[in-house]
Each structure stands twice: as C-alpha cells, then as structure tokens.
Protein backbone atom coordinates (compact mmCIF):
# COMPACT_ATOMS: atom_id res chain seq x y z
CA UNK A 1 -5.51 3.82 11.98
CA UNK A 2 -1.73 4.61 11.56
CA UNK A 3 1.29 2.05 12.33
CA UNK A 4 0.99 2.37 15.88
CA UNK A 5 -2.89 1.68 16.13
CA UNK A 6 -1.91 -1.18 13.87
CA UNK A 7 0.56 -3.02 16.00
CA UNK A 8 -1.26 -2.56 19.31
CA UNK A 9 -4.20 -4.28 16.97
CA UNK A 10 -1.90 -6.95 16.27
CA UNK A 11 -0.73 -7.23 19.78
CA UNK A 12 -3.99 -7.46 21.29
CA UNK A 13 -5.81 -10.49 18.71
CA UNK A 14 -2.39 -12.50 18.95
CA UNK A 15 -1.79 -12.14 22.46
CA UNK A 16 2.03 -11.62 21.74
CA UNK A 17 3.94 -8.43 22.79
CA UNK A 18 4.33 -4.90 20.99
CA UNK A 19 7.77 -5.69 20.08
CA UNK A 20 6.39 -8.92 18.01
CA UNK A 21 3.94 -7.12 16.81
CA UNK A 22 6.06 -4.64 15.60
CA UNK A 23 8.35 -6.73 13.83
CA UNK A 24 5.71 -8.72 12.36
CA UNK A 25 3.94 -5.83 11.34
CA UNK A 26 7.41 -4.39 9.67
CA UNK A 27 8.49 -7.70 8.33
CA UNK A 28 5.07 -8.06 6.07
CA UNK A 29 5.70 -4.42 4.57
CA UNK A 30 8.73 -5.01 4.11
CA UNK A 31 8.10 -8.42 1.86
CA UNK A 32 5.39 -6.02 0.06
CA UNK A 33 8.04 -3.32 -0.24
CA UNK A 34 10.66 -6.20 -2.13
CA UNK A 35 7.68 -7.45 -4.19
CA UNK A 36 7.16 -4.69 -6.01
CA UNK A 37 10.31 -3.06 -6.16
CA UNK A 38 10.94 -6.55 -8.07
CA UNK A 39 8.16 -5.60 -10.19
CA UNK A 40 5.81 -8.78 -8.70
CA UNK A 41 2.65 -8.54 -7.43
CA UNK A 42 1.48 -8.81 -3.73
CA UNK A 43 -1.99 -10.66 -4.04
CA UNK A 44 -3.70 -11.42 -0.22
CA UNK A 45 -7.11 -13.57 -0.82
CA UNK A 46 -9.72 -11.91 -0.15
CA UNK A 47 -8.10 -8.94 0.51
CA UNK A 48 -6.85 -7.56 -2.38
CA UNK A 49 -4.05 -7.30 -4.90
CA UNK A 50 -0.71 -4.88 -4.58
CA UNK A 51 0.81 -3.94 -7.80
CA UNK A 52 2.82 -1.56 -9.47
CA UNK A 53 1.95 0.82 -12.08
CA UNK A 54 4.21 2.65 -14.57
CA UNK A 55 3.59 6.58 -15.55
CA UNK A 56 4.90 7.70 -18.94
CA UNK A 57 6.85 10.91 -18.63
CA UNK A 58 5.02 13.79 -19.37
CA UNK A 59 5.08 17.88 -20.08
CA UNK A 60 3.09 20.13 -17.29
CA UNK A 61 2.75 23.60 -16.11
CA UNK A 62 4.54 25.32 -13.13
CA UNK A 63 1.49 27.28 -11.67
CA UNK A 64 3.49 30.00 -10.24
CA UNK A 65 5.66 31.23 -13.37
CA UNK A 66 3.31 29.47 -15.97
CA UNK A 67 6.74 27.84 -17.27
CA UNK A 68 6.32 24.51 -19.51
CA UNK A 69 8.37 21.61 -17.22
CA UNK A 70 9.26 17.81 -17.83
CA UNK A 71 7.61 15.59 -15.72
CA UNK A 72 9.93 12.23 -15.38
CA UNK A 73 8.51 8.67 -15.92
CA UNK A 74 7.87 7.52 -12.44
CA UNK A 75 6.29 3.78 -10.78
CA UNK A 76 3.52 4.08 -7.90
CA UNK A 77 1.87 1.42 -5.97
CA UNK A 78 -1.87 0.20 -6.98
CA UNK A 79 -4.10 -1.27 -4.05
CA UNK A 80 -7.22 -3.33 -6.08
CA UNK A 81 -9.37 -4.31 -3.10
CA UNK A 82 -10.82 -8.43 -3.24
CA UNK A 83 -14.49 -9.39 -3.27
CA UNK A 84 -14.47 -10.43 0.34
CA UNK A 85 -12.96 -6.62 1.43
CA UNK A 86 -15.30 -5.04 -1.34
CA UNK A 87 -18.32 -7.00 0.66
CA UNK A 88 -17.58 -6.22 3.93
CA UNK A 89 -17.14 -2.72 2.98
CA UNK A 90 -20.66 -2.61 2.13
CA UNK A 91 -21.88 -4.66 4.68
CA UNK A 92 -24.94 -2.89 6.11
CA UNK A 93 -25.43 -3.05 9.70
C-alpha cells in the first residue's frame, strides 16, 4: 500500500473526501515526523511504538577502490510493532 492507497483507505471507512483524507493522512506524519525529530517517542496502543535510534560513527570500506572511509554518526527511525498488531499478524485464517 503506498500514500495514495492509504488515503483512498481513509476516504472510503470515514466517508469524508480525498482532500480530508489527505490532509489527515499528512497531518499524522507530520506530528510523527516533529516527535522524533524532538527526540520523543510516537507510541499508538496497540499498534506499536515509533522511536529514534542513534548510530555511532564508524570506519567502512569503499567496495570499488577498497579505500578505508568515515562513516558519520547518523539517527534512523525504529518501528516496534504492539501485541494487538503482533496478533493479528499471526492471525490464522
């Protein structure tokens, strides 16, 4: 499903128009987006907990010239899914 599937989705169970949708859709990632560039964490009952996580800077390889590089210290979202997600996941039908 990409953002498009998403918001027709949307549309459809709230019986409001793609333009709504759209902005409702855009105003919730964009309250996700603030959270964690504030360094919070985004946790949805039952569906799981956003969060940020921190990677130490590091030395690696360039493949093609087998020269030693710096890789910078660098942030990246974390997605741990909630019991009631993890269950319906592995719901068997």
């Amino acid at each position: 499903m990409n953002k498009l599937e998403l918001v027709e989705h949307v549309a459809a169970e709230t019986e409001t128009s793609k333009a709504a949708a759209a902005a409702a859709v855009d105003a919730v990632l964009e309250g996700i987006t603030n959270a964690l560039k504030s360094g919070d964490e985004v946790r949805l009952v039952g569906f799981g907990t956003f969060s940020v996580k921190e990677r130490a800077a590091g030395k690696g390889r360039n493949p093609a010239t087998g020269d030693e590089i710096d890789i910078p210290a660098s942030k990246s979202a974390r997605f741990k899914p909630g019991a009631a997600l993890k269950t319906e996941l592995n719901k068997t039908k």
